[in-house]
C-alpha atoms as a PDB file:
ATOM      1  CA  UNK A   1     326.305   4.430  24.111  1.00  0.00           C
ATOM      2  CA  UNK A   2     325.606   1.009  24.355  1.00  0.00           C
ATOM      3  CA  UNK A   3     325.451  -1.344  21.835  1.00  0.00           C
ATOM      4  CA  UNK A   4     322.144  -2.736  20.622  1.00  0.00           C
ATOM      5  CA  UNK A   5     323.137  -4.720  17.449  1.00  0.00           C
ATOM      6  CA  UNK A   6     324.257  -7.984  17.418  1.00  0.00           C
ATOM      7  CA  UNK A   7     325.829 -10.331  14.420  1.00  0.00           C
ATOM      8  CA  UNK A   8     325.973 -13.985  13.200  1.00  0.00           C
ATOM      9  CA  UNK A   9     329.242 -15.500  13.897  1.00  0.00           C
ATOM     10  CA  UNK A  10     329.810 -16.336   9.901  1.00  0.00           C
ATOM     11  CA  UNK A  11     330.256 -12.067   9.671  1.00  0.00           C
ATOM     12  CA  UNK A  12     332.727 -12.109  13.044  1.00  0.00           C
ATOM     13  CA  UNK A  13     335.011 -14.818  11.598  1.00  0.00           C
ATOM     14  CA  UNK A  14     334.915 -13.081   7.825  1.00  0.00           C
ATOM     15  CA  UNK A  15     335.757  -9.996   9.848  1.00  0.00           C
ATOM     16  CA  UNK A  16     338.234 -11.328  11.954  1.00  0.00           C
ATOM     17  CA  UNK A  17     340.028 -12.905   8.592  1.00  0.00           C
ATOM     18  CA  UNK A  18     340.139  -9.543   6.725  1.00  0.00           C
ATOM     19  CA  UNK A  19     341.189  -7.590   9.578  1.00  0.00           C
ATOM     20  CA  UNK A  20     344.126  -9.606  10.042  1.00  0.00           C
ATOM     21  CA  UNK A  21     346.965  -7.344   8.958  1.00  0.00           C
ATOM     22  CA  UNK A  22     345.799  -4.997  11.841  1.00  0.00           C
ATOM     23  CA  UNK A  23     346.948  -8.132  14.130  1.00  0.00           C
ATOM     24  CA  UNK A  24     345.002  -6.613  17.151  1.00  0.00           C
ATOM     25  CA  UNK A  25     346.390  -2.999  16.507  1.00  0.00           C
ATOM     26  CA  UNK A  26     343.206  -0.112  16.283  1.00  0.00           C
ATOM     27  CA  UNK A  27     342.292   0.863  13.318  1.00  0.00           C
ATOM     28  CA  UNK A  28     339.621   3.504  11.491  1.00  0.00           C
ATOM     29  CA  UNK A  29     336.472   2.492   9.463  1.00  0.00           C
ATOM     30  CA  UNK A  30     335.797   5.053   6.651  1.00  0.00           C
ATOM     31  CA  UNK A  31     332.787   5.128   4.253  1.00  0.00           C
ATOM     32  CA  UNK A  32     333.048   7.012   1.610  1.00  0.00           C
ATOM     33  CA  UNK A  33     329.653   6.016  -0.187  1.00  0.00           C
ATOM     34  CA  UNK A  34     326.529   7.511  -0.223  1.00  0.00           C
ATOM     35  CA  UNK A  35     323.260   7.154  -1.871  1.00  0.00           C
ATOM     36  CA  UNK A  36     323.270  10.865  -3.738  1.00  0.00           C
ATOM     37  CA  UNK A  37     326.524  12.346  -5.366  1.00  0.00           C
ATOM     38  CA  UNK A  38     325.719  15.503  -2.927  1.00  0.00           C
ATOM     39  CA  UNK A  39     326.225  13.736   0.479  1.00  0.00           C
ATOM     40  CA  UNK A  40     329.721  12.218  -0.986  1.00  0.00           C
ATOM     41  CA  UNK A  41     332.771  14.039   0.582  1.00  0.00           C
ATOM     42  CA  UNK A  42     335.357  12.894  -1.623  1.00  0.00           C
ATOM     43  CA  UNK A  43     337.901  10.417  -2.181  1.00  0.00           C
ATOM     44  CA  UNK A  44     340.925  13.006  -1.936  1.00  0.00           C
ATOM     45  CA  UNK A  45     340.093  14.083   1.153  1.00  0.00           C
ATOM     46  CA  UNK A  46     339.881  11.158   3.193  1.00  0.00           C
ATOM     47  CA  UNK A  47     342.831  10.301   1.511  1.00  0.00           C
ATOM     48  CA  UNK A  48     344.773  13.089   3.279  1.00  0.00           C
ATOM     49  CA  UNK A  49     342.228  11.721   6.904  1.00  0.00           C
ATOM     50  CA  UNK A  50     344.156   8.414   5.776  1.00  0.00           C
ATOM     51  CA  UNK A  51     348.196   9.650   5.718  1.00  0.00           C
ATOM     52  CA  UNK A  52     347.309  11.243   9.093  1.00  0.00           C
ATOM     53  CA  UNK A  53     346.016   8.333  10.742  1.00  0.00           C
ATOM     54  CA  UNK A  54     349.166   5.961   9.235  1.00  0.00           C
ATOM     55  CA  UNK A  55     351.373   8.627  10.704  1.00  0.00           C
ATOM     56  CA  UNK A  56     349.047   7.788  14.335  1.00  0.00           C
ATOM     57  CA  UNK A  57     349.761   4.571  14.010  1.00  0.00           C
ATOM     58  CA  UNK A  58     345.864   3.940  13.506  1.00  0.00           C
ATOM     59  CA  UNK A  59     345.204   1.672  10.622  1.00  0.00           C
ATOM     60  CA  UNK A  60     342.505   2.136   8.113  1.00  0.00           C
ATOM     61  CA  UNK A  61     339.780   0.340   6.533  1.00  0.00           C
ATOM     62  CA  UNK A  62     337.410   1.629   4.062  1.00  0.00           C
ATOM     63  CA  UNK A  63     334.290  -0.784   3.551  1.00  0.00           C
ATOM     64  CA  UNK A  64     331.173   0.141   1.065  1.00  0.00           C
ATOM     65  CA  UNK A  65     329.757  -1.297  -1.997  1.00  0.00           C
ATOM     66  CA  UNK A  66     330.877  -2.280  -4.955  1.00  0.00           C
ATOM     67  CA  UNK A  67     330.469   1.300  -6.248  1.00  0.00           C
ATOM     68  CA  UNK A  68     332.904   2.505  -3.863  1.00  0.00           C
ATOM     69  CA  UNK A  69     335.761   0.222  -4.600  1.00  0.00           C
ATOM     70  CA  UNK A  70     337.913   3.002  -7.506  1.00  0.00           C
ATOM     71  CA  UNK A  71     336.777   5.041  -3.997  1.00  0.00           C
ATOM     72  CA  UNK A  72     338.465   3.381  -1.728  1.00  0.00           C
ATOM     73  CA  UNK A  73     341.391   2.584  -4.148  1.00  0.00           C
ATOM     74  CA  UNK A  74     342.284   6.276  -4.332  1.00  0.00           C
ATOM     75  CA  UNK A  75     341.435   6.495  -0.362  1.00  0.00           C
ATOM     76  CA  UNK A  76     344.234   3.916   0.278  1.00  0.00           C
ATOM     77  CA  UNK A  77     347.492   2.822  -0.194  1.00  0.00           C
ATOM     78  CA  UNK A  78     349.528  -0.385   0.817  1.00  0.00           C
ATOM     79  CA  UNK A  79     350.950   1.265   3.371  1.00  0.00           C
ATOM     80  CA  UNK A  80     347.794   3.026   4.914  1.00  0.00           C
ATOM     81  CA  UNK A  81     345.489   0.117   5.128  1.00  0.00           C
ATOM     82  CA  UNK A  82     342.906  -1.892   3.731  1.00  0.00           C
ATOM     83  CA  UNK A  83     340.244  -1.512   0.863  1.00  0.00           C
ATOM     84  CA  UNK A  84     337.288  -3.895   1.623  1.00  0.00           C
ATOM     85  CA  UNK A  85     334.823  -1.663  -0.206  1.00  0.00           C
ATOM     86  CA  UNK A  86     333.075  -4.677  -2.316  1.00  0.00           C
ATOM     87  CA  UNK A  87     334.444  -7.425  -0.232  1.00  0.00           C
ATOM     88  CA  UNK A  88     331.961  -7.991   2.713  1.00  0.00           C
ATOM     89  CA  UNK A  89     327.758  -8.335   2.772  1.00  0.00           C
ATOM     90  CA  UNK A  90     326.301  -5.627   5.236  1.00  0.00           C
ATOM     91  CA  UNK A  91     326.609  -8.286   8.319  1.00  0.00           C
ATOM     92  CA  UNK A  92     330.516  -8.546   7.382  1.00  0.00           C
ATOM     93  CA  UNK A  93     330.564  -4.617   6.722  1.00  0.00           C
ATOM     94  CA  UNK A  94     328.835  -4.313  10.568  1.00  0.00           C
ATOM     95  CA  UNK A  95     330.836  -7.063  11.768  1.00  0.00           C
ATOM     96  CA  UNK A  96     333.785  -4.880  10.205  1.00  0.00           C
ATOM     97  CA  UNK A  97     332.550  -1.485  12.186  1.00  0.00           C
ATOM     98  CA  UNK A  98     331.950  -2.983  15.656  1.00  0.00           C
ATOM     99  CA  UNK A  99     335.944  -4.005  15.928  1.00  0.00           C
ATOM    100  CA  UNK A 100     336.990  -0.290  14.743  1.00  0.00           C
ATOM    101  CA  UNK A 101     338.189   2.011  17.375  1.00  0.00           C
ATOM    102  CA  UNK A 102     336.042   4.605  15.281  1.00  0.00           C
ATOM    103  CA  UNK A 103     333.836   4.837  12.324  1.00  0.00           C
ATOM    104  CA  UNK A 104     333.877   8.209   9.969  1.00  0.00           C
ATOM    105  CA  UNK A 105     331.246   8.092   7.545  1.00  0.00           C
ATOM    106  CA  UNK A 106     329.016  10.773   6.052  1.00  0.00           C
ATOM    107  CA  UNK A 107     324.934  10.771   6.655  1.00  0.00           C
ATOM    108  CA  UNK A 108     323.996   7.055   5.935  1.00  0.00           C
ATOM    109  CA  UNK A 109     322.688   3.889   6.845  1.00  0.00           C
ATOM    110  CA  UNK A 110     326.386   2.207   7.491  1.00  0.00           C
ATOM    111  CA  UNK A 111     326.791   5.588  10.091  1.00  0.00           C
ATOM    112  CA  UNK A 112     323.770   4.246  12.056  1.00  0.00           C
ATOM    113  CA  UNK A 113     325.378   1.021  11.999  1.00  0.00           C
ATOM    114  CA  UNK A 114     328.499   2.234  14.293  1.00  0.00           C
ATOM    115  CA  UNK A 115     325.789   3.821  16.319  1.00  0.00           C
ATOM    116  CA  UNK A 116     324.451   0.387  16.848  1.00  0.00           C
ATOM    117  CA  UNK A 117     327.220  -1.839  17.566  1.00  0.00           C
ATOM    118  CA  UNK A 118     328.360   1.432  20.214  1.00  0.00           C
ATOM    119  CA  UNK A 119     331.424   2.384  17.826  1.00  0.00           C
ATOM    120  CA  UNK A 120     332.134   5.902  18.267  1.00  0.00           C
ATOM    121  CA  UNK A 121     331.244   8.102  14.964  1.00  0.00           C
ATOM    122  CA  UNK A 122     332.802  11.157  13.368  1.00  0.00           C
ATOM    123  CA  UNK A 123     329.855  11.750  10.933  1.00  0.00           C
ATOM    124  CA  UNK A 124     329.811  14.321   7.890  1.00  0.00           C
ATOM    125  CA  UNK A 125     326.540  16.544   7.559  1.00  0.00           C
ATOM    126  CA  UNK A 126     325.323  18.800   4.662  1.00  0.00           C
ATOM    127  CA  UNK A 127     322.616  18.059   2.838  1.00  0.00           C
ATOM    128  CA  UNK A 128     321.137  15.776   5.158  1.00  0.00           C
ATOM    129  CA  UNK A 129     318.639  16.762   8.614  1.00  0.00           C
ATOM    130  CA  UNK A 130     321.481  16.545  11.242  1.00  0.00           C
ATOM    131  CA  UNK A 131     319.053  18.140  13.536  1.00  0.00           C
ATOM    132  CA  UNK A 132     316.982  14.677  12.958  1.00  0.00           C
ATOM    133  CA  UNK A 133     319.860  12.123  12.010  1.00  0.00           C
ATOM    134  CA  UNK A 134     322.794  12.975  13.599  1.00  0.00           C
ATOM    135  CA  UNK A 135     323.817  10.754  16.179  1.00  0.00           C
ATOM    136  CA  UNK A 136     324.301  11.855  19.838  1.00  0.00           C
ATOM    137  CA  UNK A 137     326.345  11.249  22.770  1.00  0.00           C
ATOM    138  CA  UNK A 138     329.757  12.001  24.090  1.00  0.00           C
ATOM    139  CA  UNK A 139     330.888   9.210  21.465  1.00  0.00           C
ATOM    140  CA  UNK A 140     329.729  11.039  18.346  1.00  0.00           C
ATOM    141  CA  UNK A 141     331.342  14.102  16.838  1.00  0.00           C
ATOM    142  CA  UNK A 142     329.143  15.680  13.910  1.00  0.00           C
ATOM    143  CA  UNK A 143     330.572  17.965  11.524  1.00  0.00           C
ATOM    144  CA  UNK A 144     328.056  20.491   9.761  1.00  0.00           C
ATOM    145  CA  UNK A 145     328.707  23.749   8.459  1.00  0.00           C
ATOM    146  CA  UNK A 146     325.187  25.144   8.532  1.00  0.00           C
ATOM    147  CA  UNK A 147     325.149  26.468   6.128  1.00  0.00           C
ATOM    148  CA  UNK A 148     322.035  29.208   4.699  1.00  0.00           C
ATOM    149  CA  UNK A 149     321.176  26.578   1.677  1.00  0.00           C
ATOM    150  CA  UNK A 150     321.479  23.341   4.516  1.00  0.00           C
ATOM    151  CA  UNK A 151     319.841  21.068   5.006  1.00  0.00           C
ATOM    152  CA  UNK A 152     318.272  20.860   1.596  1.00  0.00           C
ATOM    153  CA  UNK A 153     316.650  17.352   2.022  1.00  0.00           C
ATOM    154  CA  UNK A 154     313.245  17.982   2.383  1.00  0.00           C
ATOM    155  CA  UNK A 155     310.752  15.031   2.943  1.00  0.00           C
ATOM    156  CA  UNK A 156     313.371  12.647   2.056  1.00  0.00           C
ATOM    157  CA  UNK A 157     314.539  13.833  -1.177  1.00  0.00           C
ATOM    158  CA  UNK A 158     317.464  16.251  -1.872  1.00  0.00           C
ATOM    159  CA  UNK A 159     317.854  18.063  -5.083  1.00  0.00           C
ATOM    160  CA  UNK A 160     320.092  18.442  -7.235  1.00  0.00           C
ATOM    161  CA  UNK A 161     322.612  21.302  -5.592  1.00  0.00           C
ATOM    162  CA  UNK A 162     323.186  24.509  -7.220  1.00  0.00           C
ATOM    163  CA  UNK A 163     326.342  24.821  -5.272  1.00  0.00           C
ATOM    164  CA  UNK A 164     328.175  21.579  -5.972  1.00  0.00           C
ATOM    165  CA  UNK A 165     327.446  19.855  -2.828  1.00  0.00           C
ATOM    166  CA  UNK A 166     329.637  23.364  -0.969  1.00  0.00           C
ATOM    167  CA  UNK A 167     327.997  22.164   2.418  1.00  0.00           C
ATOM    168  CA  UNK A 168     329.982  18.717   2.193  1.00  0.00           C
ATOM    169  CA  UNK A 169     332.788  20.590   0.862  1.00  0.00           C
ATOM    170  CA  UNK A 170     334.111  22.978   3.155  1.00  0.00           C
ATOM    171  CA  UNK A 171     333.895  20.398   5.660  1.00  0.00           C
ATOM    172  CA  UNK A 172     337.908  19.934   5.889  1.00  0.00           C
ATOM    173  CA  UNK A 173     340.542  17.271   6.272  1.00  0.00           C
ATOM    174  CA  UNK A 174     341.580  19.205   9.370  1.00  0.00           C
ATOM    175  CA  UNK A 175     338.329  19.644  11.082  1.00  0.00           C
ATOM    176  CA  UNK A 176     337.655  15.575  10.694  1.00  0.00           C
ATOM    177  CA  UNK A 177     340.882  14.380  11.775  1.00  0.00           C
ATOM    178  CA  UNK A 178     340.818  16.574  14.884  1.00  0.00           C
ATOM    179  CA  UNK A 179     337.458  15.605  15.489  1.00  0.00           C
ATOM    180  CA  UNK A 180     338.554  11.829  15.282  1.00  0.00           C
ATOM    181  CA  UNK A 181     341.543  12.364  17.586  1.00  0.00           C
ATOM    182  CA  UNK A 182     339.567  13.703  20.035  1.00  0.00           C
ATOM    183  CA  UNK A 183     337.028  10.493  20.355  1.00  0.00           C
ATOM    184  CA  UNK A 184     340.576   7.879  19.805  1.00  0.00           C
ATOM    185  CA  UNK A 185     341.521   9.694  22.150  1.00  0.00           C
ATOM    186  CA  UNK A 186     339.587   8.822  25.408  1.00  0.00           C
END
């Protein structure tokens, strides 16, 4: 896909400072936030996404609000990567995404983002209208697990779940690491 996003050079430069202990080496965008607890996958389990990737040699960087920083401190450790949730204004965040070799977020703004700038996308599904959001293209890998109570989000709201967000759960560790692998590597 090609890109169709562009940035000011102020967010290049910020990115290019904060993505300096990669030194040129390819690294992973996660985002772990969300605007409803539901659509939130969970801190441990792109923690165990992270370890894998470190043992890749893929670096990590998680980037997100100021919400998601205890996130992305429990995502990451020293020796896995970098926490910028916080750090950057959405141009820096973007700027941040269109150097990644891939982006894994769940259904959000930042994931359209990485569709934008042409980064490919592992993106999580559950609650939200893959059907209508997901992106597409031999770049994008979408994880959904259909299940019966899925998508619940109807006219742009989504309830409160019954279930405890089970759609966004049994999405596993596994399943998006493989998926990532497969788009690092072509």
């Amino acid at each position: 896909d090609a890109p169709f996003l562009s940035l000011p050079a102020s967010a290049q430069t910020k990115a290019q400072q904060l993505l300096a202990p990669f030194s040129g080496h390819p690294f992973v965008v996660l985002f772990p936030g969300a605007s409803i607890a539901e659509r939130r996958w969970g801190a441990a389990r792109f923690n165990q996404v992270t370890a894998r990737f470190a043992k890749h040699c893929y670096g990590v960087a998680v980037v997100g609000s100021m919400d998601d920083t205890t996130t992305g401190t429990a995502i990451i450790t020293a020796a896995t990567g970098l926490n910028l949730a916080g750090q950057t204004s959405l141009t820096e965040t973007a700027a941040i995404i269109e150097r990644a070799a891939l982006l894994i977020s769940g259904d959000s703004g930042v994931l359209h983002l990485g569709v934008g700038f042409g980064t490919p996308t592992v993106s999580l599904f559950g609650p939200g209208i893959a059907k209508k959001w997901a992106p597409r293209g031999q770049q994008h890998r979408v994880l959904n697990h259909h299940l019966p109570c899925s998508p619940c989000t109807k006219f742009g709201y989504t309830q409160k779940c019954p279930h405890h967000a089970k759609c966004m759960k049994e999405i596993t560790s596994d399943e998006v690491f493989q998926a990532a692998m497969v788009l690092l590597q072509k």
